[in-house]
C-alpha atoms as a PDB file:
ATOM      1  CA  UNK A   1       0.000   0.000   0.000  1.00  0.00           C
ATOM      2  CA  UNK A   2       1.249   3.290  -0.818  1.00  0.00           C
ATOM      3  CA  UNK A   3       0.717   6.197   1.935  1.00  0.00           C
ATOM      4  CA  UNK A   4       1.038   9.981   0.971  1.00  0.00           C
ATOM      5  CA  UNK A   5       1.573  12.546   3.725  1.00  0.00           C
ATOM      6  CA  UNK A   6      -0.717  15.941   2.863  1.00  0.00           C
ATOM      7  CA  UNK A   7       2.476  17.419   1.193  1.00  0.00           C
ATOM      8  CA  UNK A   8       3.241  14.420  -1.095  1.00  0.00           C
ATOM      9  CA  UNK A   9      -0.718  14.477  -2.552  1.00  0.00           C
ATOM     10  CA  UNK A  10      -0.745  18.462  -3.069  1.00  0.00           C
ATOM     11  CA  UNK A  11       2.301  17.969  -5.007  1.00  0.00           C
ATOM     12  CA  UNK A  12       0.374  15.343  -6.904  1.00  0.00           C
ATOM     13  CA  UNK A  13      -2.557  17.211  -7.585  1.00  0.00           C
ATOM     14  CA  UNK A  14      -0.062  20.174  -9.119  1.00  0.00           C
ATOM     15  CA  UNK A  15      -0.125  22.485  -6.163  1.00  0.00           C
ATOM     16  CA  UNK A  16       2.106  25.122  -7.863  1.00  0.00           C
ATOM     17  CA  UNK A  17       1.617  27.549  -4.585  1.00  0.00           C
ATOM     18  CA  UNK A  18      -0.946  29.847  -6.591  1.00  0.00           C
ATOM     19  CA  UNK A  19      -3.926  30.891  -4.957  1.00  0.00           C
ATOM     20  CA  UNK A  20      -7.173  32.497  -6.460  1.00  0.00           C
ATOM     21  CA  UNK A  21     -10.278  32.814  -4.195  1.00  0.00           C
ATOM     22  CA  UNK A  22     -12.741  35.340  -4.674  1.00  0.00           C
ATOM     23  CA  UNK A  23     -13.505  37.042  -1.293  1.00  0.00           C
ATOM     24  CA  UNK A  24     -16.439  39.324  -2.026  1.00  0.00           C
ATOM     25  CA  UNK A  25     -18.816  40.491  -5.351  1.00  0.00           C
ATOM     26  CA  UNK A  26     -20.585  43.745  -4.871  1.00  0.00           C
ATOM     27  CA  UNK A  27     -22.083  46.169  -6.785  1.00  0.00           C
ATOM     28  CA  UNK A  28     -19.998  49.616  -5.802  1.00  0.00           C
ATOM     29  CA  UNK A  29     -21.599  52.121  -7.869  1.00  0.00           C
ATOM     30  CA  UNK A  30     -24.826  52.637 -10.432  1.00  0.00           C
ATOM     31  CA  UNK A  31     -26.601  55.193 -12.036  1.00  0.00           C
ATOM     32  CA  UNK A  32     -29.715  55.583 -14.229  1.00  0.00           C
ATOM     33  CA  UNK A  33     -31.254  58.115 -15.746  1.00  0.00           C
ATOM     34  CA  UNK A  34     -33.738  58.104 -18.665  1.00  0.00           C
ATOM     35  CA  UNK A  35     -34.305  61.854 -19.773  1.00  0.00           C
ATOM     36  CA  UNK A  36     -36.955  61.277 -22.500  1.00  0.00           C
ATOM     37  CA  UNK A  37     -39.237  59.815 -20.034  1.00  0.00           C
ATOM     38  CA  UNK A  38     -42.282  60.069 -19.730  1.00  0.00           C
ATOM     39  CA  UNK A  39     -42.597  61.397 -23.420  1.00  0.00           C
ATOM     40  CA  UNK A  40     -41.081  58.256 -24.779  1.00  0.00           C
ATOM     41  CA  UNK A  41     -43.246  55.677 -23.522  1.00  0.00           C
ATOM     42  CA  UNK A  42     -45.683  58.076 -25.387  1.00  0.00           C
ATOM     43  CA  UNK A  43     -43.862  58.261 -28.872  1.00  0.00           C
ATOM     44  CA  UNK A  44     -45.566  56.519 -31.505  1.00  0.00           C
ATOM     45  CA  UNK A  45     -42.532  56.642 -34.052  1.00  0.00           C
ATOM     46  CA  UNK A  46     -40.754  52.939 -34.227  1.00  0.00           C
ATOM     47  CA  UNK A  47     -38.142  52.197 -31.252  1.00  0.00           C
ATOM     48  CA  UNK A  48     -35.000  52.509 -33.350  1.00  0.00           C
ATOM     49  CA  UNK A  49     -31.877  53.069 -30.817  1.00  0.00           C
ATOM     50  CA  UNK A  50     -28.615  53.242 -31.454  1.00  0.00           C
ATOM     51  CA  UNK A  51     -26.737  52.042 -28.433  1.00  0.00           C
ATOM     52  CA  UNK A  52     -23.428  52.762 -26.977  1.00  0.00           C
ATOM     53  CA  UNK A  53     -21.561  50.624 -24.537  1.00  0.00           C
ATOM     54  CA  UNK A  54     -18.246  51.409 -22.988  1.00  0.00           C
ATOM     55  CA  UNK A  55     -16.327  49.454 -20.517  1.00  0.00           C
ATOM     56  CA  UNK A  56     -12.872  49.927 -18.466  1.00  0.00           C
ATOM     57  CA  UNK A  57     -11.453  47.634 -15.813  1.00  0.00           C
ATOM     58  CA  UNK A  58      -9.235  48.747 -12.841  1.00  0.00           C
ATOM     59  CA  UNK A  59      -7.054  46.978  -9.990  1.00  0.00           C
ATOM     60  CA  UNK A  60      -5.780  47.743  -7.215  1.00  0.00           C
ATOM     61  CA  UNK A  61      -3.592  45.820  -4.144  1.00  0.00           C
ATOM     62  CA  UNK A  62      -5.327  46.124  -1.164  1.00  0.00           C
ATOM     63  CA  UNK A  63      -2.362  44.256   0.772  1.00  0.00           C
ATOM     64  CA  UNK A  64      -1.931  40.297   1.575  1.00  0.00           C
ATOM     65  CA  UNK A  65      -2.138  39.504  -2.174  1.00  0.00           C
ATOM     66  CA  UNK A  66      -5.869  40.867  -1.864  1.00  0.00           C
ATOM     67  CA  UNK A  67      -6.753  43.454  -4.983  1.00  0.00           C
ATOM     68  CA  UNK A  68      -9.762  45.013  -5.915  1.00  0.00           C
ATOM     69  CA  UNK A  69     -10.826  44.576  -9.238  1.00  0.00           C
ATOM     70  CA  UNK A  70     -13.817  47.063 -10.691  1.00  0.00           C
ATOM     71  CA  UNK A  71     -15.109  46.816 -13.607  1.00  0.00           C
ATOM     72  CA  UNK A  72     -17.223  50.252 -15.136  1.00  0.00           C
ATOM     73  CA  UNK A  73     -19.618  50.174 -17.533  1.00  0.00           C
ATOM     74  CA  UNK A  74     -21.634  52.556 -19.182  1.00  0.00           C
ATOM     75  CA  UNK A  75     -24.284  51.783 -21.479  1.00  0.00           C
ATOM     76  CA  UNK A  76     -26.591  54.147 -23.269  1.00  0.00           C
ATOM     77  CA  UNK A  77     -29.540  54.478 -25.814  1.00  0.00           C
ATOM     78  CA  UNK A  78     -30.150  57.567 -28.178  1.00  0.00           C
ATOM     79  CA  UNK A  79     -33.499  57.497 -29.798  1.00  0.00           C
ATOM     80  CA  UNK A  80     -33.806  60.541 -32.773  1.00  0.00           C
ATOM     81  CA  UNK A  81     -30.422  61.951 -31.405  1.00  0.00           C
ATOM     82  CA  UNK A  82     -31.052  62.088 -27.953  1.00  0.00           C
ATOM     83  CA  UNK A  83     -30.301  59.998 -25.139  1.00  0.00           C
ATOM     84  CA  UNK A  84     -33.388  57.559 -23.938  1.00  0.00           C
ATOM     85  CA  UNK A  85     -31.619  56.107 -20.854  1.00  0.00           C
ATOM     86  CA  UNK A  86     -28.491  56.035 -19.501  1.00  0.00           C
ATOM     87  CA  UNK A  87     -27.020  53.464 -17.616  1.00  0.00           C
ATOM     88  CA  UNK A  88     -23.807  53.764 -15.131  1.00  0.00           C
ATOM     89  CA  UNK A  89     -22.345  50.761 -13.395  1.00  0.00           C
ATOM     90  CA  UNK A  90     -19.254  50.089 -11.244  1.00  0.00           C
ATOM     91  CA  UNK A  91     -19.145  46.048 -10.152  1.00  0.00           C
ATOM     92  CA  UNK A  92     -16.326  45.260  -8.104  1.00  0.00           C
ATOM     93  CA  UNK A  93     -15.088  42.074  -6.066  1.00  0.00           C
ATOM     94  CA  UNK A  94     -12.035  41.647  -3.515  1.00  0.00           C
ATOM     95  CA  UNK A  95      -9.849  39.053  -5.002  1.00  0.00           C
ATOM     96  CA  UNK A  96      -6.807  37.183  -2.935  1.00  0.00           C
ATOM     97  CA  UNK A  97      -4.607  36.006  -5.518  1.00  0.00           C
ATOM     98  CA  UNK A  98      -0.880  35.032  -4.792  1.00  0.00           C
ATOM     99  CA  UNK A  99       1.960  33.362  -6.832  1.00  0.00           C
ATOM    100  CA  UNK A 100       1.728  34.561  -9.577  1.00  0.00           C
ATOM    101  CA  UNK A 101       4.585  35.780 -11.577  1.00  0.00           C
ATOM    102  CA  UNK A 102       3.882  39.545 -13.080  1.00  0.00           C
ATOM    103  CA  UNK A 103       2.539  38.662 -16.174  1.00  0.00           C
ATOM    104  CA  UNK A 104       0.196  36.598 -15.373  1.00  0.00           C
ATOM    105  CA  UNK A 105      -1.176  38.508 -12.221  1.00  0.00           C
ATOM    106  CA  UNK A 106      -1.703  41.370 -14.568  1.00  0.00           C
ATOM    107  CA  UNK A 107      -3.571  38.496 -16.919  1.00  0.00           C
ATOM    108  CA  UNK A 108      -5.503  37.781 -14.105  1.00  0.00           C
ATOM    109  CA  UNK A 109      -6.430  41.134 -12.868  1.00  0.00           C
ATOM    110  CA  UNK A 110      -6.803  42.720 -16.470  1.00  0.00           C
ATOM    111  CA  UNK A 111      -8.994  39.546 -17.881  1.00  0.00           C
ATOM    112  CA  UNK A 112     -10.057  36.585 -15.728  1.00  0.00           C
ATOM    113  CA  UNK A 113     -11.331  38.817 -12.686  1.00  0.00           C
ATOM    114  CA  UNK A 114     -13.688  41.408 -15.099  1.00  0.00           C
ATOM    115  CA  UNK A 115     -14.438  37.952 -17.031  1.00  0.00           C
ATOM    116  CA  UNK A 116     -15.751  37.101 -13.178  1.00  0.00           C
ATOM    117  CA  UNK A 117     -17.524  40.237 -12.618  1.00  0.00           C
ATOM    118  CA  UNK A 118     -18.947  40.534 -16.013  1.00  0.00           C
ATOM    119  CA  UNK A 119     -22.322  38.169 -15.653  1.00  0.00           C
ATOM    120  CA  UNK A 120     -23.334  40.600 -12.060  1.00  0.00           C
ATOM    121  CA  UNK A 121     -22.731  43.853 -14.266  1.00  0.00           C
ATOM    122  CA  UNK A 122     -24.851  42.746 -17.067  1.00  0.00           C
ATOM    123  CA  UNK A 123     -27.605  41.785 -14.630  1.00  0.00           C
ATOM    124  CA  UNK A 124     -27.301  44.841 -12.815  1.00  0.00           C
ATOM    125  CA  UNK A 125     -27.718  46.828 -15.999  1.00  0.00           C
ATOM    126  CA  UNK A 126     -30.558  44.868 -17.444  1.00  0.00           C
ATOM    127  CA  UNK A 127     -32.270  45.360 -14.209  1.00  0.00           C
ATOM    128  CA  UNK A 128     -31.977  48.830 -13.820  1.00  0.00           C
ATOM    129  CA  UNK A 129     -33.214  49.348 -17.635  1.00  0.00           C
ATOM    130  CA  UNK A 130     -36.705  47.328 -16.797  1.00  0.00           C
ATOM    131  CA  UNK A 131     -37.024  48.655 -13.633  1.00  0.00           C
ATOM    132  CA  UNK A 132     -37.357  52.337 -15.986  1.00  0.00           C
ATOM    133  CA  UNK A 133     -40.208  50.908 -18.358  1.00  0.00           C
ATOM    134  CA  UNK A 134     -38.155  50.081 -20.612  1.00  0.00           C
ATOM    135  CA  UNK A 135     -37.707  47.489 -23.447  1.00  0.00           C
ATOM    136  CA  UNK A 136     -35.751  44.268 -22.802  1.00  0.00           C
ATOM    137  CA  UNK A 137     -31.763  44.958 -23.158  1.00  0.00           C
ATOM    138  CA  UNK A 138     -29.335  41.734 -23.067  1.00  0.00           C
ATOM    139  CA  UNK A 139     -25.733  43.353 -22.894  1.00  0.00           C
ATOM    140  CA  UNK A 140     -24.033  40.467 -25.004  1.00  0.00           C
ATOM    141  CA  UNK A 141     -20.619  38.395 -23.767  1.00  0.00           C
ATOM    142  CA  UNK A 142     -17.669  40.443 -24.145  1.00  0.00           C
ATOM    143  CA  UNK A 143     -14.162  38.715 -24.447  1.00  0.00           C
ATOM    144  CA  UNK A 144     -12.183  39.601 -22.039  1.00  0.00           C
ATOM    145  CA  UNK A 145      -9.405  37.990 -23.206  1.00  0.00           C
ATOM    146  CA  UNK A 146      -9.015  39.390 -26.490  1.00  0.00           C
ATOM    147  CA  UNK A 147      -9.799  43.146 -24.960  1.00  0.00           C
ATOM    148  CA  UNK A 148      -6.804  42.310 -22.730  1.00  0.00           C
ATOM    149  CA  UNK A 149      -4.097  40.854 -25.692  1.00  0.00           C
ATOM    150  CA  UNK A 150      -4.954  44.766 -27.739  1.00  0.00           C
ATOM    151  CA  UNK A 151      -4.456  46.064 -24.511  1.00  0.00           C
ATOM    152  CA  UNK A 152      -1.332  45.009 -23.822  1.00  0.00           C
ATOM    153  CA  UNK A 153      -0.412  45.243 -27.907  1.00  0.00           C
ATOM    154  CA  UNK A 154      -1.093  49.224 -27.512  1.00  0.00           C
ATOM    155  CA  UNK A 155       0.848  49.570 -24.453  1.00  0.00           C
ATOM    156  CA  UNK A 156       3.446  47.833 -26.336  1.00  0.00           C
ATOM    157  CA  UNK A 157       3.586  49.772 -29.509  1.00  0.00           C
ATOM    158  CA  UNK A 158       3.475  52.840 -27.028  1.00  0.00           C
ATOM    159  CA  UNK A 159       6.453  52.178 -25.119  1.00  0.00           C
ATOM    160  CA  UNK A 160       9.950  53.068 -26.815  1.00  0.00           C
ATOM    161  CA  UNK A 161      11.914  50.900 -28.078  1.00  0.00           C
ATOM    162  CA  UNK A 162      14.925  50.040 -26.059  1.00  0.00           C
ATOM    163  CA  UNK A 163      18.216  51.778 -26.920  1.00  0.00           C
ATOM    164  CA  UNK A 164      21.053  49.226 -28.496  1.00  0.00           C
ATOM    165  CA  UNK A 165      24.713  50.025 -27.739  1.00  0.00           C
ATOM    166  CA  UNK A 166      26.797  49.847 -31.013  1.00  0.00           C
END
């Protein structure tokens, strides 16, 4: 019969000394306004908006590998050139992640941890919008992944190149 001891089976289930745990999702901030209204439940013209979404994630260490993570949105409507509804949302969660070498913490906090906070902002927004009266809005799934990789490609092409000695 072969007996492990704890340490023997973590290293066999690939313990690498990384942690992730999420330690709290809450909504931090939201705002809605809908300046048309009343007079555009009243408008008999077809509902024809043009929306806008626009979304920016932020991190910071809180200490003891714990970092807050918020991810903004703001998503609005314009109906015949003016706004219909306006929606402002800031979801954040406290995340303790640790052993992680600098690239891929900033992977982690740039991507996977919006990725994770995505799902409660689009509820919170779609919420808000029927709680005004208004039509059905489904905020589709945004890749977080690929919004990170142009991230990091501008702040590439952004930074000078380093200086060669001849």
């Amino acid at each position: 019969m072969n007996e492990q001891t704890p340490d023997d089976q973590s290293a066999v289930a690939g313990n690498t000394g990384q942690t992730f745990e999420i330690s709290k999702i809450y909504l931090k901030d939201m705002s809605f306004e809908s300046p048309l209204a009343p007079r555009l439940f009243a408008q008999k013209s077809d509902w024809r908006p043009e929306f806008n979404v626009q979304l920016n994630a932020e991190s910071k260490p809180l200490g003891d590998d714990v970092y807050e993570v918020v991810l903004s949105l703001t998503v609005s409507a314009e109906h015949q050139q003016q706004t219909a509804w306006l929606v402002e949302i800031k979801q954040a969660g406290l995340f303790k992640i640790g052993g992680f070498e600098a690239k891929a913490l900033g992977h982690m906090l740039g991507s996977f941890c919006p990725s994770t906070l995505f799902p409660f902002a689009r509820e919170a927004v779609a919420d808000l919008i029927g709680k005004g009266g208004l039509p059905s809005f489904y905020l589709a799934p945004i890749n977080f992944d690929a919004l990170y990789a142009q991230h990091m490609e501008t702040l590439h092409s952004r930074s000078p190149a380093p200086e060669t000695k001849q």
